[in-house]
N, C-alpha and C. Protein backbone atom coordinates (compact mmCIF):
# COMPACT_ATOMS: atom_id res chain seq x y z
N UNK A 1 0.83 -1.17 0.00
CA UNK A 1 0.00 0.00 0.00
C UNK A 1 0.89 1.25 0.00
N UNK A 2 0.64 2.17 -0.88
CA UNK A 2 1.19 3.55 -1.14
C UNK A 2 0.98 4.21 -0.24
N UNK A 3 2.10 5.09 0.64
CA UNK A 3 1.84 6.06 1.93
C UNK A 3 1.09 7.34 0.96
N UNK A 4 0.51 8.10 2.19
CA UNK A 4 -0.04 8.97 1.57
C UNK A 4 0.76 10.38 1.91
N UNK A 5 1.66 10.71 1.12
CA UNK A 5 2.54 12.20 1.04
C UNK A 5 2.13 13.19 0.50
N UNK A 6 2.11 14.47 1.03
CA UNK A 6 1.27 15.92 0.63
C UNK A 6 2.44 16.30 0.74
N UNK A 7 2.43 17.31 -0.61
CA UNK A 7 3.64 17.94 -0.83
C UNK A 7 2.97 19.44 -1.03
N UNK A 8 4.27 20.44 -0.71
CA UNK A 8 3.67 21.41 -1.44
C UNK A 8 4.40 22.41 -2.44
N UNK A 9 3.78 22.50 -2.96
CA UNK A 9 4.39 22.91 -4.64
C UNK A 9 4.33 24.41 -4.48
N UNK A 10 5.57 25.19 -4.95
CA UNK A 10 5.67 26.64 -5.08
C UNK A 10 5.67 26.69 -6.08
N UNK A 11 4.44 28.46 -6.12
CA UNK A 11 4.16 28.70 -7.56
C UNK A 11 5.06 28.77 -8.85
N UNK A 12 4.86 28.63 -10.16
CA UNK A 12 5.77 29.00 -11.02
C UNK A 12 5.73 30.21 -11.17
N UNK A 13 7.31 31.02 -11.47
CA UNK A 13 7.72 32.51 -11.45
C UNK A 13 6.72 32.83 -12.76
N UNK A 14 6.34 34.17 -12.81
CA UNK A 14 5.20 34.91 -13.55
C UNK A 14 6.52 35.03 -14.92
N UNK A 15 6.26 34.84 -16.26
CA UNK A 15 7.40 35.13 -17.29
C UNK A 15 8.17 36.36 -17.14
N UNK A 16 7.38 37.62 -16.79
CA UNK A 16 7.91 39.17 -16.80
C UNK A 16 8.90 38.65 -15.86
N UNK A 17 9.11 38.39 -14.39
CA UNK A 17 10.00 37.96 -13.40
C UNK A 17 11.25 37.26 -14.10
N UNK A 18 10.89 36.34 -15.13
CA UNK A 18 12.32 35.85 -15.41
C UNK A 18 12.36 36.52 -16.51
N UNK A 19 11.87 37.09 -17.09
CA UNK A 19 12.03 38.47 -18.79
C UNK A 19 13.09 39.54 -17.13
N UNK A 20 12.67 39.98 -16.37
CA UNK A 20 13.62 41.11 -15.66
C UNK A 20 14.87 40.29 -14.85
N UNK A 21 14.67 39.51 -14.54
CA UNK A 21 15.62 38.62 -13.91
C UNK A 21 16.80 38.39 -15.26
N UNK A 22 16.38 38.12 -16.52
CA UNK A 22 17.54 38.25 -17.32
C UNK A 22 18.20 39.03 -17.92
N UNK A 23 17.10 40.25 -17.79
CA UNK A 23 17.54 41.64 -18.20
C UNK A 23 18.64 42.01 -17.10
N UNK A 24 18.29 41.66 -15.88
CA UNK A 24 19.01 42.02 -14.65
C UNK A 24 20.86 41.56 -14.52
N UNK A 25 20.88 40.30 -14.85
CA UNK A 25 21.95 39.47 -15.31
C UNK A 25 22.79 39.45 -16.28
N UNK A 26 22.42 40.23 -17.41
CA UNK A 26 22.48 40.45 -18.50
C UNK A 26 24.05 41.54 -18.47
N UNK A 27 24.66 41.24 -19.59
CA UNK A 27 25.78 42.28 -19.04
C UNK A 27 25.70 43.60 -20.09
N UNK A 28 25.14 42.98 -21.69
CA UNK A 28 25.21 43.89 -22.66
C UNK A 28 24.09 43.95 -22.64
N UNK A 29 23.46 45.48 -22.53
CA UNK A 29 22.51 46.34 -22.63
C UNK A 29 22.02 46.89 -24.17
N UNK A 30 22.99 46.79 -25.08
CA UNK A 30 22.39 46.72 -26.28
C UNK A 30 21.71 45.72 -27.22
N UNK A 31 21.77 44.27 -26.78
CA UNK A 31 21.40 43.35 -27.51
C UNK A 31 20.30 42.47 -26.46
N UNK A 32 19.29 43.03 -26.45
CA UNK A 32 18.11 42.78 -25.67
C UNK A 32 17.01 41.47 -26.20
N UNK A 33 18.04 40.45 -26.89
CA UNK A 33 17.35 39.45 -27.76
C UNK A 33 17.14 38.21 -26.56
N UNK A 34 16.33 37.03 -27.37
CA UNK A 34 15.60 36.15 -26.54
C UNK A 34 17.09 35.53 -26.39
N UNK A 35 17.35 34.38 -25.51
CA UNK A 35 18.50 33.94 -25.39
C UNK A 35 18.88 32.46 -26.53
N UNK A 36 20.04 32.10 -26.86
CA UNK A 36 20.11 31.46 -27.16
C UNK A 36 20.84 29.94 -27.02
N UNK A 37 20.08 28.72 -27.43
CA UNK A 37 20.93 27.36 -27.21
C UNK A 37 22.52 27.19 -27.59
N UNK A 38 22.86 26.80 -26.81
CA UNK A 38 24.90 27.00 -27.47
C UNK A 38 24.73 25.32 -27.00
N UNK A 39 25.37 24.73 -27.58
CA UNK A 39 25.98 23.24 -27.02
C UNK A 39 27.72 23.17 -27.85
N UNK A 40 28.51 22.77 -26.60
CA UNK A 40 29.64 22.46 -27.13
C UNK A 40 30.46 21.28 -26.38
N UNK A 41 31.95 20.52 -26.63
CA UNK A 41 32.35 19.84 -25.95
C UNK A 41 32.79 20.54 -25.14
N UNK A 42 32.87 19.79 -23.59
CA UNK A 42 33.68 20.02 -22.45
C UNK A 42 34.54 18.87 -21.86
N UNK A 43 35.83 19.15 -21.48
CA UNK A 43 36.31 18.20 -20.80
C UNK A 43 35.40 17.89 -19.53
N UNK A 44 35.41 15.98 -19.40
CA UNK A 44 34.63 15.65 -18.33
C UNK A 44 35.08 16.03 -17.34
N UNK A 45 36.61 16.15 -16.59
CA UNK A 45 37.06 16.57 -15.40
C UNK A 45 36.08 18.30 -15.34
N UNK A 46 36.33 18.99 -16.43
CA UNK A 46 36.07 20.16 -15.71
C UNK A 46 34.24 20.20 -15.99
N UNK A 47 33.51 18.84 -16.37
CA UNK A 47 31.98 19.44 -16.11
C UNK A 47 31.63 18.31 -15.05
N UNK A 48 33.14 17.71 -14.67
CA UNK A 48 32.47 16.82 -13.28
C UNK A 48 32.42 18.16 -11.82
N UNK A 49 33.16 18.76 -12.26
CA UNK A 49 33.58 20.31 -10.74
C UNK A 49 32.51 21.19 -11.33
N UNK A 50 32.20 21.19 -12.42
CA UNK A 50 31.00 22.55 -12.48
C UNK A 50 29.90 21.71 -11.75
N UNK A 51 29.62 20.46 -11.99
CA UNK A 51 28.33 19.65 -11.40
C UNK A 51 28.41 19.31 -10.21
N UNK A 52 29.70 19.25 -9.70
CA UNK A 52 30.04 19.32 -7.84
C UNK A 52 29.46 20.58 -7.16
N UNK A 53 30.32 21.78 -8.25
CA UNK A 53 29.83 23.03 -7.57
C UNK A 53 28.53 23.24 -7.70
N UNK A 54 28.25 23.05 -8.66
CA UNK A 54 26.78 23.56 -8.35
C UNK A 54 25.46 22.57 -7.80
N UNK A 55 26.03 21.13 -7.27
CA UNK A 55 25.31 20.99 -6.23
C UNK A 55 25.38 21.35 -5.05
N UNK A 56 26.42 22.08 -4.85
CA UNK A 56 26.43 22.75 -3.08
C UNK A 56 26.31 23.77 -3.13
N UNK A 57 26.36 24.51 -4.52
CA UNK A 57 25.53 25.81 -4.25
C UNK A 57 24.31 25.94 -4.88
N UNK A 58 23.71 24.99 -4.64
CA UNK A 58 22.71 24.88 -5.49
C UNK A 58 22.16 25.59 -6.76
N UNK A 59 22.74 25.90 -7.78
CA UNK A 59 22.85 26.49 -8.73
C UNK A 59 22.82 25.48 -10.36
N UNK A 60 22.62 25.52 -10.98
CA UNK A 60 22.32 24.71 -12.08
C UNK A 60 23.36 25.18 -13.58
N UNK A 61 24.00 23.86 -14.21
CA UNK A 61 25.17 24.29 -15.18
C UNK A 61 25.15 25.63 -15.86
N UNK A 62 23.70 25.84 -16.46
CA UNK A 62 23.41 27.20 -16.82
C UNK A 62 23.96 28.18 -16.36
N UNK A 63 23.41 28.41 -14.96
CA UNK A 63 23.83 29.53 -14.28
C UNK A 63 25.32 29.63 -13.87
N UNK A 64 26.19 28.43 -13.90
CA UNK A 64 27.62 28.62 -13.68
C UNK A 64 28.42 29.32 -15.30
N UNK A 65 28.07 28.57 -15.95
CA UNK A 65 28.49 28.96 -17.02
C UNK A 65 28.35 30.51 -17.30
N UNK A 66 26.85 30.87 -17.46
CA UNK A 66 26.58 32.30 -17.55
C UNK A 66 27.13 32.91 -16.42
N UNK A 67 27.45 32.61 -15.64
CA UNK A 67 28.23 33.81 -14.75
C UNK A 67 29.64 33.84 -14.55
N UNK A 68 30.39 32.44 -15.11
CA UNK A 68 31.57 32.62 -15.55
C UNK A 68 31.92 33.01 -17.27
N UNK A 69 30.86 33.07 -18.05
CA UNK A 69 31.13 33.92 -19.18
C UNK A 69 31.25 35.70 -18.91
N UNK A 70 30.33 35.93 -17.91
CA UNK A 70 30.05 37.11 -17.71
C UNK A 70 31.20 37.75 -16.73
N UNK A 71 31.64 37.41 -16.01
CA UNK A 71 33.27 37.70 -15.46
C UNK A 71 34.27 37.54 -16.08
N UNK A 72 34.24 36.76 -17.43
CA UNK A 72 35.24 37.06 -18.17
C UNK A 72 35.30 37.74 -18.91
N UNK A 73 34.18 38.17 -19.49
CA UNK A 73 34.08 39.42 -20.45
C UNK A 73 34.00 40.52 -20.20
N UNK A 74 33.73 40.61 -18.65
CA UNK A 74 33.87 41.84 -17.65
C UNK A 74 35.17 42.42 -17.72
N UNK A 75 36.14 41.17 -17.53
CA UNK A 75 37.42 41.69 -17.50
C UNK A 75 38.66 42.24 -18.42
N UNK A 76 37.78 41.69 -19.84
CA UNK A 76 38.43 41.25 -20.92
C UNK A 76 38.18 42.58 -22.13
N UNK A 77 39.06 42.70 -22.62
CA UNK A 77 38.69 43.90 -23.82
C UNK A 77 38.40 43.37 -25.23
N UNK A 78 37.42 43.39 -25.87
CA UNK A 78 36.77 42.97 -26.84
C UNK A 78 36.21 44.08 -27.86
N UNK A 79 37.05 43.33 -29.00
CA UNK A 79 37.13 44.26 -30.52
C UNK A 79 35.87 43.54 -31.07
N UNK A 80 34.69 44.38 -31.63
CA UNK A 80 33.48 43.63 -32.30
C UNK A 80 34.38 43.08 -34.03
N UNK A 81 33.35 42.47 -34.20
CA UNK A 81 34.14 41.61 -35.36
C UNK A 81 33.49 43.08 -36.50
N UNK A 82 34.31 43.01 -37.46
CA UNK A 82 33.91 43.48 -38.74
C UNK A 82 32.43 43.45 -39.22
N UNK A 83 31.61 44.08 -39.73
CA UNK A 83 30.36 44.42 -39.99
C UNK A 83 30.29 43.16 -41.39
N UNK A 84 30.77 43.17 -41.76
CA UNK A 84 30.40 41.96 -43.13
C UNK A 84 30.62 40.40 -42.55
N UNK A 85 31.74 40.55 -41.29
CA UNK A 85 31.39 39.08 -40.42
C UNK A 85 30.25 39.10 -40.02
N UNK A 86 29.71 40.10 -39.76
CA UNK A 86 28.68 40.27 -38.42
C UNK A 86 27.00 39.78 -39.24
N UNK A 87 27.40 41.04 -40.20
CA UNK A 87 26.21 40.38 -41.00
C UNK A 87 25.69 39.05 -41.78
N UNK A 88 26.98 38.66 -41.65
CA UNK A 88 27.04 36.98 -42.95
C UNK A 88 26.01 36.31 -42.44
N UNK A 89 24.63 35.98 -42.97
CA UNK A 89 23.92 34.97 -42.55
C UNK A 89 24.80 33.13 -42.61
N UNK A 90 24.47 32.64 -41.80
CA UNK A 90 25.01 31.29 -41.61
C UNK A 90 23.20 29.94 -41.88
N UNK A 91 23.72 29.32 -43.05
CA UNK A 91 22.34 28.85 -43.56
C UNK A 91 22.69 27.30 -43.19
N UNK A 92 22.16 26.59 -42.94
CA UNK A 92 22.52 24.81 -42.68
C UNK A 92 23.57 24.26 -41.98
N UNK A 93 23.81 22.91 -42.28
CA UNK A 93 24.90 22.19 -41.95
C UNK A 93 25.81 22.22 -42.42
N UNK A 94 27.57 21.95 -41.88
CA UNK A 94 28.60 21.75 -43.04
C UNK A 94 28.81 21.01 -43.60
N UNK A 95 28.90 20.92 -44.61
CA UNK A 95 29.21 18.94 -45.57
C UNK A 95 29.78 18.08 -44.65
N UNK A 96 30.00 17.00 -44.91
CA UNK A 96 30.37 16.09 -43.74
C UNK A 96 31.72 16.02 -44.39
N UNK A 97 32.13 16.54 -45.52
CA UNK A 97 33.75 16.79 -45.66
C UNK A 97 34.21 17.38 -45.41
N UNK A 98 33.89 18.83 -44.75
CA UNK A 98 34.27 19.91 -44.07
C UNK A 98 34.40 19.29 -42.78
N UNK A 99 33.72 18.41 -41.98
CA UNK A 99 33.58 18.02 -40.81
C UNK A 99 35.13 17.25 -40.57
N UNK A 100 35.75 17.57 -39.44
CA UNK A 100 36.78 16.45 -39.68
C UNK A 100 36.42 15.49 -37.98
């Protein structure tokens, strides 16, 4: 027989709350766009210590990452790329011969 457990559930944050919460976090003030998916490799040693740390600070890979991108670019001096890089639309996949 199944015990009977009452839990209680806190509300979900209202969207505007996390729309200002990322505005808040946010470091560049000119590019006020929705956010975007990045996936890349990581060495396992260093996403076994991001996943240590951020179970004791309870914090989630996301938020380590974004706040160690954001202290580095804090610190860092950054030339924007050329306007014809900037603009180049990027359309599909690369051939799988380009791929090495």
């Amino acid at each position: 027989m199944a015990k009977d457990k009452k839990f209680d559930f806190a509300p979900l944050p209202i969207v505007s709350d996390i729309n200002d919460d990322f505005e808040a976090n946010s470091s560049t003030s000119e590019n006020n766009s929705a956010p975007t998916k990045v996936t890349f490799d990581c060495d396992y040693a260093l996403l076994e210590k991001m996943k240590d740390y951020g179970y004791w600070e309870g914090l989630t890979q996301k938020d380590i990452i974004l706040e160690a991108l954001t202290r580095y670019f804090d610190s860092a001096e950054i030339r924007p790329r050329p306007e014809k890089i900037r603009n180049k639309t990027k359309v599909g996949r690369k051939p799988k011969s380009l791929v090495s």
